[in-house]
Protein backbone atom coordinates (compact mmCIF):
# COMPACT_ATOMS: atom_id res chain seq x y z
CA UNK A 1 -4.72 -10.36 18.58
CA UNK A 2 -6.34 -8.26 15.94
CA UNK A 3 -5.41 -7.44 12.73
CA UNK A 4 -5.07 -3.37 12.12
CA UNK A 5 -3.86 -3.67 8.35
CA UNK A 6 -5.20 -6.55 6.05
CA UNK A 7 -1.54 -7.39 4.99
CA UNK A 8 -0.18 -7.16 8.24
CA UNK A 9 -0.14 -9.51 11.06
CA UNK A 10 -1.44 -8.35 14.46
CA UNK A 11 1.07 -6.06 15.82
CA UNK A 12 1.87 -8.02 18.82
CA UNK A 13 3.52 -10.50 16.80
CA UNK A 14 6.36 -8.00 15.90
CA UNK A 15 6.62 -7.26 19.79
CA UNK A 16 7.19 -10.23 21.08
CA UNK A 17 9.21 -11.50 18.28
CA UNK A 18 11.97 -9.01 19.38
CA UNK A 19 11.08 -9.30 23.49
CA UNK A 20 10.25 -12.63 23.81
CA UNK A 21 10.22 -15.38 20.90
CA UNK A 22 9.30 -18.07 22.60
CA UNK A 23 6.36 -17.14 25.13
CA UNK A 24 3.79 -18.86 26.48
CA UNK A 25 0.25 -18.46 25.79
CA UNK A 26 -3.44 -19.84 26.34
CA UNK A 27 -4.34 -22.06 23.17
CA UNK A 28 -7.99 -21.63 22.02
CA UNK A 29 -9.26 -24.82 23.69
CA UNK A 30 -8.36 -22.82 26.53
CA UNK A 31 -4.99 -25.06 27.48
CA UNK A 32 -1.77 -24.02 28.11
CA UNK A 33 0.97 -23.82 25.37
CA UNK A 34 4.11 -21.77 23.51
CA UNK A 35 3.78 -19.11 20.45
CA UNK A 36 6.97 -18.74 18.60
CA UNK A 37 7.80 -16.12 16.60
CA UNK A 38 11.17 -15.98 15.53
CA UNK A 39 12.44 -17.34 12.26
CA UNK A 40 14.89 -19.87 12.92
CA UNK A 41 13.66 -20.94 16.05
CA UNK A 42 10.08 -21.64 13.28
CA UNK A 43 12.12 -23.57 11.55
CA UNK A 44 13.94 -25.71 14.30
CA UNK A 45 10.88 -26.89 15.27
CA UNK A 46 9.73 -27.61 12.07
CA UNK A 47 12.61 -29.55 11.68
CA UNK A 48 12.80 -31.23 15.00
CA UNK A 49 11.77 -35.00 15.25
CA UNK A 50 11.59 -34.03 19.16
CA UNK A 51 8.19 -32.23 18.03
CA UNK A 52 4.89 -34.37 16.26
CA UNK A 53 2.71 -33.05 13.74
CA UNK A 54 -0.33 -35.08 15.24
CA UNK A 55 -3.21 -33.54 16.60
CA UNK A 56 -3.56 -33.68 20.28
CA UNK A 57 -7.15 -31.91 20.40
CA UNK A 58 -10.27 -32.15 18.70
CA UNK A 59 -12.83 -29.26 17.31
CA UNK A 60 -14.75 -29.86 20.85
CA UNK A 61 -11.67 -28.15 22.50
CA UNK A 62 -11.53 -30.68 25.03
CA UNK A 63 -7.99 -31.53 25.61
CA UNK A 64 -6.26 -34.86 25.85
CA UNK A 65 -3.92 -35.48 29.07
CA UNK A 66 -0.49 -34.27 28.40
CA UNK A 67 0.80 -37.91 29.29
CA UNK A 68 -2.05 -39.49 27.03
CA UNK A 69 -1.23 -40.48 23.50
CA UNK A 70 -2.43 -38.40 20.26
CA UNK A 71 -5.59 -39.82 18.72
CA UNK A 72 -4.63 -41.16 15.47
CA UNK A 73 -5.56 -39.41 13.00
CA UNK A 74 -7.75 -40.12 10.05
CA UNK A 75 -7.23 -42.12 7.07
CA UNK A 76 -5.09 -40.32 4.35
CA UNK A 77 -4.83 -37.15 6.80
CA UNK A 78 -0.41 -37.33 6.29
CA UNK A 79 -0.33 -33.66 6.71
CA UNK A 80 -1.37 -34.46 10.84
CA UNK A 81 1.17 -37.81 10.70
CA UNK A 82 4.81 -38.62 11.18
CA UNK A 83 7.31 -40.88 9.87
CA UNK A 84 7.08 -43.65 9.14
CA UNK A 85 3.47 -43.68 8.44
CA UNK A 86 4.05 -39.79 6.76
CA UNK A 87 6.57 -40.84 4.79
CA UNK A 88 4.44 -43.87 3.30
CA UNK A 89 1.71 -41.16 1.91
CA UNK A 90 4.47 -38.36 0.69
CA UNK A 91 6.36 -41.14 -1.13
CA UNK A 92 3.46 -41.71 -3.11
CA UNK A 93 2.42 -37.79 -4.03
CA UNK A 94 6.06 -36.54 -4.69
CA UNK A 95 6.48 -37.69 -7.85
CA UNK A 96 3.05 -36.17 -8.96
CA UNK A 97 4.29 -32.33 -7.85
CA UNK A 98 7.95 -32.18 -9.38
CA UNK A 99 9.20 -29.24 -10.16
CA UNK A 100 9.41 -30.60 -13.91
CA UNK A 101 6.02 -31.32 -13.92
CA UNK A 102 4.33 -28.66 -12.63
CA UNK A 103 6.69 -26.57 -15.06
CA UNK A 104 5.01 -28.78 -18.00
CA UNK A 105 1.81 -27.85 -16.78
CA UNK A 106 2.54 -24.02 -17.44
CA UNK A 107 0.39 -24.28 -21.19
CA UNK A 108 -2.25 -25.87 -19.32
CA UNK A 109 -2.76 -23.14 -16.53
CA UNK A 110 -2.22 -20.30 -18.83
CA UNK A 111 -5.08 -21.57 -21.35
CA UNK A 112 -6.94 -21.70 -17.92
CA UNK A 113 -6.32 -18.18 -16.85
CA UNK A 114 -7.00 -16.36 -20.13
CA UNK A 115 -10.65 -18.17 -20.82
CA UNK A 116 -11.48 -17.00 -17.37
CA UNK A 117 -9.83 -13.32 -17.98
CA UNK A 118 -12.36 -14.13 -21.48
CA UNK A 119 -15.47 -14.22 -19.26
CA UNK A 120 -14.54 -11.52 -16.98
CA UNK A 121 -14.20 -8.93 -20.13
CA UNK A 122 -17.02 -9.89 -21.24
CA UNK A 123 -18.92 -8.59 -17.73
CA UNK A 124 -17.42 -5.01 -18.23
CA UNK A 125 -16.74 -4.15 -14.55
CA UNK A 126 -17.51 -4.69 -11.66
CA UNK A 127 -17.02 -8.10 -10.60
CA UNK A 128 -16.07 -9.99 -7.87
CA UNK A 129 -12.13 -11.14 -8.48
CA UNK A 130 -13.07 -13.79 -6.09
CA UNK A 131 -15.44 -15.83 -8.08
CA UNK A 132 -14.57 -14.08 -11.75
CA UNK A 133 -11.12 -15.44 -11.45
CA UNK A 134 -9.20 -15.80 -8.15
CA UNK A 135 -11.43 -19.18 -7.26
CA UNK A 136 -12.11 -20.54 -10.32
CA UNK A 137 -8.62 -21.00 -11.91
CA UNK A 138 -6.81 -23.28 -9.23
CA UNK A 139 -10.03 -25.18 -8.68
CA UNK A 140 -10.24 -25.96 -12.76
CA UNK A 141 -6.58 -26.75 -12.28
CA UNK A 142 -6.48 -28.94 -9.44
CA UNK A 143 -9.59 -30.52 -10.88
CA UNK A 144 -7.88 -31.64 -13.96
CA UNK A 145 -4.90 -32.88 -12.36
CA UNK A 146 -6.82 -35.12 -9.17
CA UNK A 147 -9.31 -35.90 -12.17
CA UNK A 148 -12.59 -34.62 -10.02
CA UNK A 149 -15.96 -33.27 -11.58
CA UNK A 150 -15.19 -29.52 -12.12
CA UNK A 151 -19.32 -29.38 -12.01
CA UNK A 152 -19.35 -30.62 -8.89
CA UNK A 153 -17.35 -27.14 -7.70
CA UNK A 154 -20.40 -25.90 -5.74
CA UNK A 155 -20.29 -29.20 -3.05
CA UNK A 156 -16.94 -29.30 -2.55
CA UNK A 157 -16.02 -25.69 -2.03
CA UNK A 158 -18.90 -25.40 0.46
CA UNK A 159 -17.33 -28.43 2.47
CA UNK A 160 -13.67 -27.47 2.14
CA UNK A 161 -14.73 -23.26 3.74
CA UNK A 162 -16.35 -25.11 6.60
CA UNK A 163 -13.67 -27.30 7.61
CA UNK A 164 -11.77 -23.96 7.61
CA UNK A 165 -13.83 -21.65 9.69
CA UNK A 166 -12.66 -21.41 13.01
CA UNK A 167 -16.45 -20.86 13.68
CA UNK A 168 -17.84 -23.71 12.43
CA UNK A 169 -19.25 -25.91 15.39
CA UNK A 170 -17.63 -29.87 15.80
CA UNK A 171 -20.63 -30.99 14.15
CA UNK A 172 -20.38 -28.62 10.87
CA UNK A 173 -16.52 -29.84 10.41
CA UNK A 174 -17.33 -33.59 11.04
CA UNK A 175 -20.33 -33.30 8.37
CA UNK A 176 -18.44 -31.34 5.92
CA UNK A 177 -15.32 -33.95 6.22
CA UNK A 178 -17.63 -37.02 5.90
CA UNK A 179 -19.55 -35.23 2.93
CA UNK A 180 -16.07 -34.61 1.08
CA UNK A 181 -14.07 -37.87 1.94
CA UNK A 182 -17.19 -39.87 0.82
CA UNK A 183 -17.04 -38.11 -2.25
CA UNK A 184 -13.55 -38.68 -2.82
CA UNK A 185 -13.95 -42.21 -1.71
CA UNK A 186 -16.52 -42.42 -4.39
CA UNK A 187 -14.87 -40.91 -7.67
CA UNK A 188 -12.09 -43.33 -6.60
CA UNK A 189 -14.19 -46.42 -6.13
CA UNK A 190 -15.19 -45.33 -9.65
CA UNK A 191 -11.92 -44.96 -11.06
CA UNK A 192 -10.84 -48.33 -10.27
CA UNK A 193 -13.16 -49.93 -12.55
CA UNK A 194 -12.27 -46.94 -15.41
CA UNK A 195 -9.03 -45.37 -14.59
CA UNK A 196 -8.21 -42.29 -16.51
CA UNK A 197 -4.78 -39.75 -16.70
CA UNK A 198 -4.98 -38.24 -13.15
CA UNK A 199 -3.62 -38.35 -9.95
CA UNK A 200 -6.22 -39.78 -7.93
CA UNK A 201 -6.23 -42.87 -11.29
CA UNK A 202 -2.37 -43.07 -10.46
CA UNK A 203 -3.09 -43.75 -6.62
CA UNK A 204 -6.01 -46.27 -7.35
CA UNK A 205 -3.14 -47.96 -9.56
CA UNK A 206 -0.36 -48.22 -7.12
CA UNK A 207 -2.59 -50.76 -5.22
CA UNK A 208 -1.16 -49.49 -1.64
CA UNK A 209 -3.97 -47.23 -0.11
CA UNK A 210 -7.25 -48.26 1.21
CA UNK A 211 -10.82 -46.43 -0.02
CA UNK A 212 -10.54 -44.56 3.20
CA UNK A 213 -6.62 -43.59 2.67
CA UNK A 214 -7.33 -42.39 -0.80
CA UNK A 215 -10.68 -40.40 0.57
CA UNK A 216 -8.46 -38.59 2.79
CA UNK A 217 -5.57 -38.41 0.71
CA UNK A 218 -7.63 -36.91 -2.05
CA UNK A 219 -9.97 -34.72 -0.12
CA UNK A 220 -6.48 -33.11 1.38
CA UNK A 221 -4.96 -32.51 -1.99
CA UNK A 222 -8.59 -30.74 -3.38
CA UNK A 223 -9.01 -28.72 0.03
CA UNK A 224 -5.31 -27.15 -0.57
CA UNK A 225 -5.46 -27.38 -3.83
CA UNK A 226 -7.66 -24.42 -4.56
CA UNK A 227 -8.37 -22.80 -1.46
CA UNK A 228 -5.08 -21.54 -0.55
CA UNK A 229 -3.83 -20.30 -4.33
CA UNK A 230 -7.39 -18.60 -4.46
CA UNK A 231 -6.79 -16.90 -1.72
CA UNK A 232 -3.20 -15.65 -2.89
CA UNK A 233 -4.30 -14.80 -6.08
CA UNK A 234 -6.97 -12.51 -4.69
CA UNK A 235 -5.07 -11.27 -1.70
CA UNK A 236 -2.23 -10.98 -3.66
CA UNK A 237 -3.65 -8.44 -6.52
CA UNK A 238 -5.30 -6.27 -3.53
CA UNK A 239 -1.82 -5.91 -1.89
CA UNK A 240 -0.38 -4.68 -5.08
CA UNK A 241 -3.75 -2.33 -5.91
CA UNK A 242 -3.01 -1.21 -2.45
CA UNK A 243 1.11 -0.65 -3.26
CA UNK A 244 1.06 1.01 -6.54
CA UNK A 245 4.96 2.02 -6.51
CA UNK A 246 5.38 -2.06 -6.97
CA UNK A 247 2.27 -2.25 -9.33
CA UNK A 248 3.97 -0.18 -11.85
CA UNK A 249 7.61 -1.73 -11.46
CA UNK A 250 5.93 -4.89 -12.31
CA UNK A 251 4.03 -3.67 -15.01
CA UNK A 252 7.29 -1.67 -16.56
CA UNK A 253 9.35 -5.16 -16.04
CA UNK A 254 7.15 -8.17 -16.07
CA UNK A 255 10.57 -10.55 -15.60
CA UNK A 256 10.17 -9.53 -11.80
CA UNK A 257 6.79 -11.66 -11.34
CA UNK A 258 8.36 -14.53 -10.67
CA UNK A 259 10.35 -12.76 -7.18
CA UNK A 260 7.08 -10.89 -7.06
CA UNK A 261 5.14 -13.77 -6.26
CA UNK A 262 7.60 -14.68 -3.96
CA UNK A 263 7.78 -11.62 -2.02
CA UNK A 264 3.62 -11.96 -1.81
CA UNK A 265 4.08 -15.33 -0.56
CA UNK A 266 6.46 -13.83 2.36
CA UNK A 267 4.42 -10.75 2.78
CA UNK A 268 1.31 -12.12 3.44
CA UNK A 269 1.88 -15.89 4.25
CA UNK A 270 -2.07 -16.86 4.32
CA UNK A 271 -1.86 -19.34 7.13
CA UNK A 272 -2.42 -16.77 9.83
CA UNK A 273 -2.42 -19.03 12.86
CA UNK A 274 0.97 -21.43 12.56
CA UNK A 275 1.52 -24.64 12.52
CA UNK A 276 0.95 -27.06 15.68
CA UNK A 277 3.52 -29.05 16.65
CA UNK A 278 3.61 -31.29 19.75
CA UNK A 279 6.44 -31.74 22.21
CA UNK A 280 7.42 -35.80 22.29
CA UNK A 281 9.66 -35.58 25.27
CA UNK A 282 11.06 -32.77 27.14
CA UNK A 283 13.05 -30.01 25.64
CA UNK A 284 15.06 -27.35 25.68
CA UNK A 285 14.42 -24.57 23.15
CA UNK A 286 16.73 -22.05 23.79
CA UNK A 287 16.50 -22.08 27.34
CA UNK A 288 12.71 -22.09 27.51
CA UNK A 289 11.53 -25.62 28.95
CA UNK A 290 9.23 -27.34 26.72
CA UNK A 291 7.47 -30.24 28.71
CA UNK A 292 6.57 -33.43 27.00
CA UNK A 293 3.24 -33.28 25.78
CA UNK A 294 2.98 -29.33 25.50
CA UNK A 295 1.72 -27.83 22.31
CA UNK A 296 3.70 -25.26 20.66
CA UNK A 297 2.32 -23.09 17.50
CA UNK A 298 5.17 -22.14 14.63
CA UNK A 299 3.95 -19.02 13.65
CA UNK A 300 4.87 -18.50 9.69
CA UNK A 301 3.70 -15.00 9.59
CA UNK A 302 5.50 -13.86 12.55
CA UNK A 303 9.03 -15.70 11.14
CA UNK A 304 8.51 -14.09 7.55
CA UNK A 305 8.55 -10.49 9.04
CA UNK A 306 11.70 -11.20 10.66
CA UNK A 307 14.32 -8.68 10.39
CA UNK A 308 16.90 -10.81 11.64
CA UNK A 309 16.74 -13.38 8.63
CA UNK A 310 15.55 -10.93 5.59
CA UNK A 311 17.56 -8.75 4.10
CA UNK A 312 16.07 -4.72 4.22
CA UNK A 313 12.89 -4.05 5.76
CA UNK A 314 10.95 -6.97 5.52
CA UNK A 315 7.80 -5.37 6.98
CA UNK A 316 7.17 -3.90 3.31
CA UNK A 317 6.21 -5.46 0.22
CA UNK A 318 9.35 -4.87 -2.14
CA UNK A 319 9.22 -6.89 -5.62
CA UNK A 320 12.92 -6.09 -6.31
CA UNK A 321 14.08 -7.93 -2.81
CA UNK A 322 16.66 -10.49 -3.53
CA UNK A 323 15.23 -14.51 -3.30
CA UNK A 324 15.14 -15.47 0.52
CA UNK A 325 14.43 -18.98 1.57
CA UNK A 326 10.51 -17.94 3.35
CA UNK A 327 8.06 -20.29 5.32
CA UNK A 328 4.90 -19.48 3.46
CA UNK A 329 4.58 -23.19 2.49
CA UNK A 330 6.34 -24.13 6.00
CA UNK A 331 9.63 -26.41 6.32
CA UNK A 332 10.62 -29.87 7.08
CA UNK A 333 9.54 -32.79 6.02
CA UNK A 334 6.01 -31.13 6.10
CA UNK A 335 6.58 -28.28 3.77
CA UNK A 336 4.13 -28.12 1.26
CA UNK A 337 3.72 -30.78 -1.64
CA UNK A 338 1.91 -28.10 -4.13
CA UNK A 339 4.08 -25.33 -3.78
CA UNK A 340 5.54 -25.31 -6.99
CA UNK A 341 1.92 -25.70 -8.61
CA UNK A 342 0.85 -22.37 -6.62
CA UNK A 343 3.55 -20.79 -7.99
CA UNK A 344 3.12 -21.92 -11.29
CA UNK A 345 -0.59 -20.33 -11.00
CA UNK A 346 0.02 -17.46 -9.14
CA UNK A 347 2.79 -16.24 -11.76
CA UNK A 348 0.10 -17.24 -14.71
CA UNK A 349 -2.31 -15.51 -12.67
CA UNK A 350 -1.03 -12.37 -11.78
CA UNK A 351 0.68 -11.85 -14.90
CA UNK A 352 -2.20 -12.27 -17.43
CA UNK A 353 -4.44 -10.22 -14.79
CA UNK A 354 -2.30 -7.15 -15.09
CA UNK A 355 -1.50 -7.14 -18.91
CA UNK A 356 -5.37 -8.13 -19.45
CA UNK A 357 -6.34 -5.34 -17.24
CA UNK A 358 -4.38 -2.22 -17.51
CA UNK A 359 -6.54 -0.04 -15.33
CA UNK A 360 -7.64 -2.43 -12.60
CA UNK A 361 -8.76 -0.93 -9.48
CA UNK A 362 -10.87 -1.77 -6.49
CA UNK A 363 -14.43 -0.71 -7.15
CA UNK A 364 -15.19 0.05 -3.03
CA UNK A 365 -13.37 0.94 -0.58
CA UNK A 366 -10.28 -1.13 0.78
CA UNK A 367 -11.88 -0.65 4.47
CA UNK A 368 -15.15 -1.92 2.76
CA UNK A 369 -13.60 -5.30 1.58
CA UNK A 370 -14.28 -7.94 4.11
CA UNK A 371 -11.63 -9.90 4.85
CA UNK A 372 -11.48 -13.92 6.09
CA UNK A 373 -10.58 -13.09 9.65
CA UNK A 374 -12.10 -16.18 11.12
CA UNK A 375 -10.36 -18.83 8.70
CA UNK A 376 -7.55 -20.83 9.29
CA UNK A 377 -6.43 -19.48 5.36
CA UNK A 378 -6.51 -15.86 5.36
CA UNK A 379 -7.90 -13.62 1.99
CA UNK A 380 -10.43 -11.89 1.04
CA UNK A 381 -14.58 -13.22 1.15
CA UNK A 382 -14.87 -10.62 -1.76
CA UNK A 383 -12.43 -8.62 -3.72
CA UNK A 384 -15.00 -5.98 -6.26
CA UNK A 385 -12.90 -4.53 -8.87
CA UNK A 386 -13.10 -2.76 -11.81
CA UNK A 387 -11.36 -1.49 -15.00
């Protein structure tokens, strides 16, 4: 399936999400398994106990039996684990990401945004949103809060793109995880002699995770920490460059940011290739027979184009569309732990960008901006702009 439009899923997505929801398919590894595509059948098996988040194949592609159990998986790694040992991890991080919090945090992320809206005056056009701005402010912000190096930028973004390239051989994803959980595992060795105010500190504190938990606890949280609000940020301000009817209704009412950044969310829901879920026993999904064992992918970006569930014509970006519950940061128990902190950023983000910037524009082409086809989170490599 290929993209035709870089806000729009491939069009076969829309096709068989009205003539066949639930369909089977052939999985990358080359295995049998089910694409669904409908909203609430997304969110049933998101939901559904009946389904596991565990990973049934590695990076190899070779498969494991159908009647074989998962592999575990590795230390920390909650986002690929399910209750009780998910619940253990989450139990720990929700308090970090309340609403209330993250809300506190607002001063924080704002000081953040304008001192990097400072340096990107100062280059006069044209610069790469990407690295001028869209990168740099969640990975200063989730830096501060985990308490990691911000200096040390260069290593961990490297390691976090590889584990996310689709391309990137077994070998380049095992080296790039060992290189980022050892140096997780090693700021919070360090912290437990000299603790200081941050979340990885308030882990080290609680006593109840190992050096390898807190590796892969903390390597998650920096991975999704700034890759997937980067890419929002950036994606997101193309989409409106690219929509200029909702450009200037935000800029005439900057109150409708907040559904704005919802509707972005929706729109172009980043995580272009679902969420895996694994069939425990056998079962019936609206009369489609899901064995025990099968794999089934939850595509978000299918169910957020869904006609059925939003309200007007939810194939187009509209910034005045009512709040509707979306599955950008998925459902269940799973859904995302930093989704108020993205939005908290993206609002900061966005907003500053466009009052800072009056006249921003792309600087090439749209066809000429390449795009992050082959990642798991979908943006732009490159966004040149200019004002």
């Amino acid at each position: 399936m290929v993209r035709t439009c870089p806000f729009d899923p491939p069009e076969e997505y829309r096709t068989l999400r009205e003539q066949e929801p639930i369909t089977p398919v052939t999985l990358p590894e080359g295995t049998a398994g089910w694409l669904v595509t409908r909203y609430e059948d997304v969110r049933k098996i998101l939901t559904d106990p009946r389904f596991s988040a565990k990973r049934r194949f590695a990076r190899t592609g070779d498969p494991t039996a159908d009647d074989a159990p998962a592999p575990p998986p590795p230390p920390g790694s909650f986002i690929v684990m399910d209750p009780p040992e998910h619940t253990r991890f989450r139990r720990l991080l929700t308090g970090q990401f309340t609403v209330r919090r993250m809300k506190q945090l607002t001063p924080a992320v704002e000081q953040i945004v304008t001192e990097q809206l400072d340096a990107m005056a100062e280059a006069e056009g044209p610069v790469d949103l990407v690295q001028a701005f869209a990168l740099p402010v969640p990975s200063l912000v989730i830096c501060e809060l985990l308490g990691v190096p911000y200096a040390d930028r260069e290593e961990f973004q490297w390691n976090s793109a590889t584990l996310l390239r689709l391309d990137a051989s077994f070998e380049e994803a095992q080296a790039a995880q060992q290189a980022l959980h050892g140096y997780i595992r090693r700021l919070a060795i360090a912290k437990r002699a000299n603790p200081t105010d941050d979340i990885l500190s308030d882990l080290v504190r609680t006593g109840e995770l190992t050096d390898d938990e807190l590796a892969g606890v903390g390597a998650l949280l920096l991975l999704a920490g700034h890759e997937t609000t980067a890419n929002m940020i950036a994606l997101g301000t193309m989409c409106l460059l690219r929509n200029p009817d909702q450009l200037a209704a935000l800029r005439a009412d900057p109150a409708l940011m907040g559904g704005a950044v919802e509707q972005l969310l929706r729109y172009l829901t980043i995580v272009q290739f679902g969420l895996r879920r694994t069939a425990l026993e056998d079962v019936d999904l609206n009369g489609h027979k899901i064995k025990a064992g099968s794999t089934v992918v939850a595509s978000l970006t299918a169910g957020n184009r869904d006609a059925a569930h939003f309200t007007g014509d939810p194939e187009q970006l509209d910034v005045h569309r009512p709040y509707g519950p979306h599955l950008a940061f998925g459902h269940g128990i799973h859904q995302c732990l930093g989704q108020q902190l993205a939005r908290v950023e993206m609002k900061a983000a966005l907003s500053a960008l466009l009052d800072r910037f009056p006249t921003l524009r792309l600087a090439v082409p749209v066809e000429q901006v390449p795009m992050r086809d082959n990642m798991l989170v979908y943006g732009v490599r490159e966004l040149p702009v200019t004002w």
